[in-house]
C-alpha atoms as a PDB file:
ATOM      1  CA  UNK A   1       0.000   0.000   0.000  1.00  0.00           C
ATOM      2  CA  UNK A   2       1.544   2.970  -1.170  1.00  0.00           C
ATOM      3  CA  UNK A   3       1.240   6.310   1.519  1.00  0.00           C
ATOM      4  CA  UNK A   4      -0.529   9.712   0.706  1.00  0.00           C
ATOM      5  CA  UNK A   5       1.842  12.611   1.010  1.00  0.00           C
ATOM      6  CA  UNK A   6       0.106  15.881   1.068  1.00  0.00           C
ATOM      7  CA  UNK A   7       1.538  18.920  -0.301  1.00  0.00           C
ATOM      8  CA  UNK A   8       0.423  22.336  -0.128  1.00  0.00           C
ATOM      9  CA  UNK A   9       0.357  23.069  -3.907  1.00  0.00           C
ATOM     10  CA  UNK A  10      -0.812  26.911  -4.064  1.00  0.00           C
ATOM     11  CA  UNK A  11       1.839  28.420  -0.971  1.00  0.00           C
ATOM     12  CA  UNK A  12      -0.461  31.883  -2.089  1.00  0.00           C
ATOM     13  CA  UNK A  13      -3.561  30.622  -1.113  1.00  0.00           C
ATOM     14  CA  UNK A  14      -2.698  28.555   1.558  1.00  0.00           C
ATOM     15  CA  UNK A  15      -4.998  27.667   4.348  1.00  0.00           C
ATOM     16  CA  UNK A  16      -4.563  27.295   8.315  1.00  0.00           C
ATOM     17  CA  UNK A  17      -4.776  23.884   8.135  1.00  0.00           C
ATOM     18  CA  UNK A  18      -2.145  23.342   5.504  1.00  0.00           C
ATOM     19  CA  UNK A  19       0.192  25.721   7.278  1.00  0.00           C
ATOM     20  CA  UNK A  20       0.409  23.743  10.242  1.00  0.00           C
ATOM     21  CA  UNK A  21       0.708  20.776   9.185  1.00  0.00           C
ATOM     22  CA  UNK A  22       3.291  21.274   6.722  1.00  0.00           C
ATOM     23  CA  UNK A  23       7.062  20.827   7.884  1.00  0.00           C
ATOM     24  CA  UNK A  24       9.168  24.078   8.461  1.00  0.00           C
ATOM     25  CA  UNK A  25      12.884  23.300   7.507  1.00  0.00           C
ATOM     26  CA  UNK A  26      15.600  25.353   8.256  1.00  0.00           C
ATOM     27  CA  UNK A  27      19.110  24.646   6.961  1.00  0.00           C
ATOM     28  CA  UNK A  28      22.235  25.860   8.572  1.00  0.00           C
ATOM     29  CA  UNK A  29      26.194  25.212   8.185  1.00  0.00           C
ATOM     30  CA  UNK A  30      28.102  24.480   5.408  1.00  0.00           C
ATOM     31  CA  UNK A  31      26.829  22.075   2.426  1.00  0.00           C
ATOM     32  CA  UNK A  32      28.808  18.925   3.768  1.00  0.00           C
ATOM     33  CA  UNK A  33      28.073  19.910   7.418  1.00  0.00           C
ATOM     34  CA  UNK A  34      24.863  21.005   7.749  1.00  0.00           C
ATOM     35  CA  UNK A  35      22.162  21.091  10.653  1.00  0.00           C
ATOM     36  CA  UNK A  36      18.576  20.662   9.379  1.00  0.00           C
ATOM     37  CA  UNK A  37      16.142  21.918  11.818  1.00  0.00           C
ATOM     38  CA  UNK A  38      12.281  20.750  11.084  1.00  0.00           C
ATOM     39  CA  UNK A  39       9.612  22.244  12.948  1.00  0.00           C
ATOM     40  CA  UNK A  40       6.196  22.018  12.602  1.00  0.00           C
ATOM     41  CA  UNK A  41       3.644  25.058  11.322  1.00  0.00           C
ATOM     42  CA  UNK A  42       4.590  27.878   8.398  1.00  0.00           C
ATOM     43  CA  UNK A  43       4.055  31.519   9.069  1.00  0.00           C
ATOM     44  CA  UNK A  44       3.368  31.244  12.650  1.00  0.00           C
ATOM     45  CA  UNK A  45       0.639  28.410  12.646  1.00  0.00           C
ATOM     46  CA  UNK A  46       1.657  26.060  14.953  1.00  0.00           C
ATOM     47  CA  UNK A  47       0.199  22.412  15.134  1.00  0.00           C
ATOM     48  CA  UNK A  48      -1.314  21.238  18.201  1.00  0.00           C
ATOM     49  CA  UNK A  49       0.270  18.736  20.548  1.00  0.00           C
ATOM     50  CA  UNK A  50      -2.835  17.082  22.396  1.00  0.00           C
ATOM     51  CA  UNK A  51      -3.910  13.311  23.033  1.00  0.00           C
ATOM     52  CA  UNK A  52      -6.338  13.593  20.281  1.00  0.00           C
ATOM     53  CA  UNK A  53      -4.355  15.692  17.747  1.00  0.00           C
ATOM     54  CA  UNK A  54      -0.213  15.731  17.587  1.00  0.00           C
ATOM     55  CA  UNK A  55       2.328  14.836  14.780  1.00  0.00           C
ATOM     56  CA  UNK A  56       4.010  11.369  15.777  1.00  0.00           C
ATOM     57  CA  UNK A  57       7.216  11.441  13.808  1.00  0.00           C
ATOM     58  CA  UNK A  58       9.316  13.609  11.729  1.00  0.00           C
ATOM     59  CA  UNK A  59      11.758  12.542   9.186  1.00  0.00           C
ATOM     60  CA  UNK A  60      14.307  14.127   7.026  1.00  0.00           C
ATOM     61  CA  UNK A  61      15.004  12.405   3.646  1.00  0.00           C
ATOM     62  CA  UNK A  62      18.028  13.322   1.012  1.00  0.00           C
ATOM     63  CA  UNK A  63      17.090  12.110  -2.224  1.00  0.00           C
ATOM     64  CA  UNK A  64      15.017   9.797  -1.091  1.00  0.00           C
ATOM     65  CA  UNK A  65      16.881   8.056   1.079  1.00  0.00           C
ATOM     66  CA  UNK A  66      15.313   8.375   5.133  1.00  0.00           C
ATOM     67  CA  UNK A  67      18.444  10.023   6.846  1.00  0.00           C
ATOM     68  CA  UNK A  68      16.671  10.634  10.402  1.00  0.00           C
ATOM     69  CA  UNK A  69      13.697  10.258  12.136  1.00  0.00           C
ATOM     70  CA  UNK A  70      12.179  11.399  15.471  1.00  0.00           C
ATOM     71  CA  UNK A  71       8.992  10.136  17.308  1.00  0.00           C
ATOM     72  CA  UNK A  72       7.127  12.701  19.362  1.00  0.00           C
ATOM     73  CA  UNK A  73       4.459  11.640  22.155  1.00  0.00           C
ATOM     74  CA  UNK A  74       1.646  14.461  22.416  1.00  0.00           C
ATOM     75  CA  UNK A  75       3.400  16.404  25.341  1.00  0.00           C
ATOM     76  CA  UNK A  76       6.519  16.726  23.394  1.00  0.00           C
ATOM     77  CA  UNK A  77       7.211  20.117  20.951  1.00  0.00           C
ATOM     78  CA  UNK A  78       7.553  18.335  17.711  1.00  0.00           C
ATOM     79  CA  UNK A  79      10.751  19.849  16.271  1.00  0.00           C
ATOM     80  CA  UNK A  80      13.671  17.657  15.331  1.00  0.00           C
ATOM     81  CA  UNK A  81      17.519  18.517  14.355  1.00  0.00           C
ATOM     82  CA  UNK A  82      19.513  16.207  12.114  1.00  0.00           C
ATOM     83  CA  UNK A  83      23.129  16.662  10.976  1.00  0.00           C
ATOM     84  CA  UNK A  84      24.290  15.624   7.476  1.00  0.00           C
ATOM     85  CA  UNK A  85      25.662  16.454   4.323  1.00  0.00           C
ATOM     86  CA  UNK A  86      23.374  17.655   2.072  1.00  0.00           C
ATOM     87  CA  UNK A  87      25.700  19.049  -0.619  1.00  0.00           C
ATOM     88  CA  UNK A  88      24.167  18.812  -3.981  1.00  0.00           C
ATOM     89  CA  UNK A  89      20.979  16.742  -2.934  1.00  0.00           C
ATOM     90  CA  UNK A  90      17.209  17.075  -2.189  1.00  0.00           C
ATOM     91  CA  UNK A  91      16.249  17.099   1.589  1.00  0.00           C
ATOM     92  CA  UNK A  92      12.497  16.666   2.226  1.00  0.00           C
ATOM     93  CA  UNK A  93      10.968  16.821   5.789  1.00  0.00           C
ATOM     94  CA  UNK A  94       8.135  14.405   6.427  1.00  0.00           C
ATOM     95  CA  UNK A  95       5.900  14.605   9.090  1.00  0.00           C
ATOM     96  CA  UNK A  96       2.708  12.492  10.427  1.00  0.00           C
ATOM     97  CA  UNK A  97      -0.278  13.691  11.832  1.00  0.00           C
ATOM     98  CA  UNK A  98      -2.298  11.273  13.706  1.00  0.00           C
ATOM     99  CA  UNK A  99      -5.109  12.896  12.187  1.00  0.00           C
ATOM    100  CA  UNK A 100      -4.569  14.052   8.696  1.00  0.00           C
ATOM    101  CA  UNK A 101      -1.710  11.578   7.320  1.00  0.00           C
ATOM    102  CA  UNK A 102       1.230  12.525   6.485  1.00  0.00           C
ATOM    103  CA  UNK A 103       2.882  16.132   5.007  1.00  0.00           C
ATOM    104  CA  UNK A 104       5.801  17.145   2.774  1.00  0.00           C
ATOM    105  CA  UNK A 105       7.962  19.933   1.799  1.00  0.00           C
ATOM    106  CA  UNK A 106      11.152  20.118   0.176  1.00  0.00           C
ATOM    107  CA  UNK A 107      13.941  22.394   0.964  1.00  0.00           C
END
């Protein structure tokens, strides 16, 4: 069974609920030593961390290949740091919402 990824497609006509589900990703350092910082929420839309509604895992992927991953339970701020080197490749953050599946963006 192959997994949904949702995408915000229109970043101009973006709603609440695709801002904060869709990963932030910040990259610092150089190319070959880089930190990638995901967070979750764009423009200041945070997701909610409750029992009924939280994001379970993030991951980081560089061309396709899973590089990290970090499991959140609903208490925990889901924001996760991953060090690599990401010279000349695609990183994508993943992250899944118990909710509403799982959410992309690209760097």
């Amino acid at each position: 069974m192959t997994e949904t990824i949702n995408r915000i497609t229109d970043m101009a006509n973006a709603s609440d609920f695709e801002l904060k589900h869709t990963p932030n990703i910040e990259i610092t350092g150089s190319d070959d030593n880089a930190t990638i910082r995901v967070s979750m929420g764009l423009q200041g839309i945070a997701h909610p961390q409750t029992e009924e509604h939280y994001i379970e895992w993030i991951r980081v992927l560089c061309d396709g290949t899973e590089i990290g991953r970090m499991d959140f339970a609903p208490s925990e701020a889901p924001v996760a740091e991953f060090k690599l080197d990401c010279s000349g490749k695609v990183v994508v953050a993943q992250a899944l919402c118990n909710l509403h599946g799982i959410w992309e963006a690209q760097a």
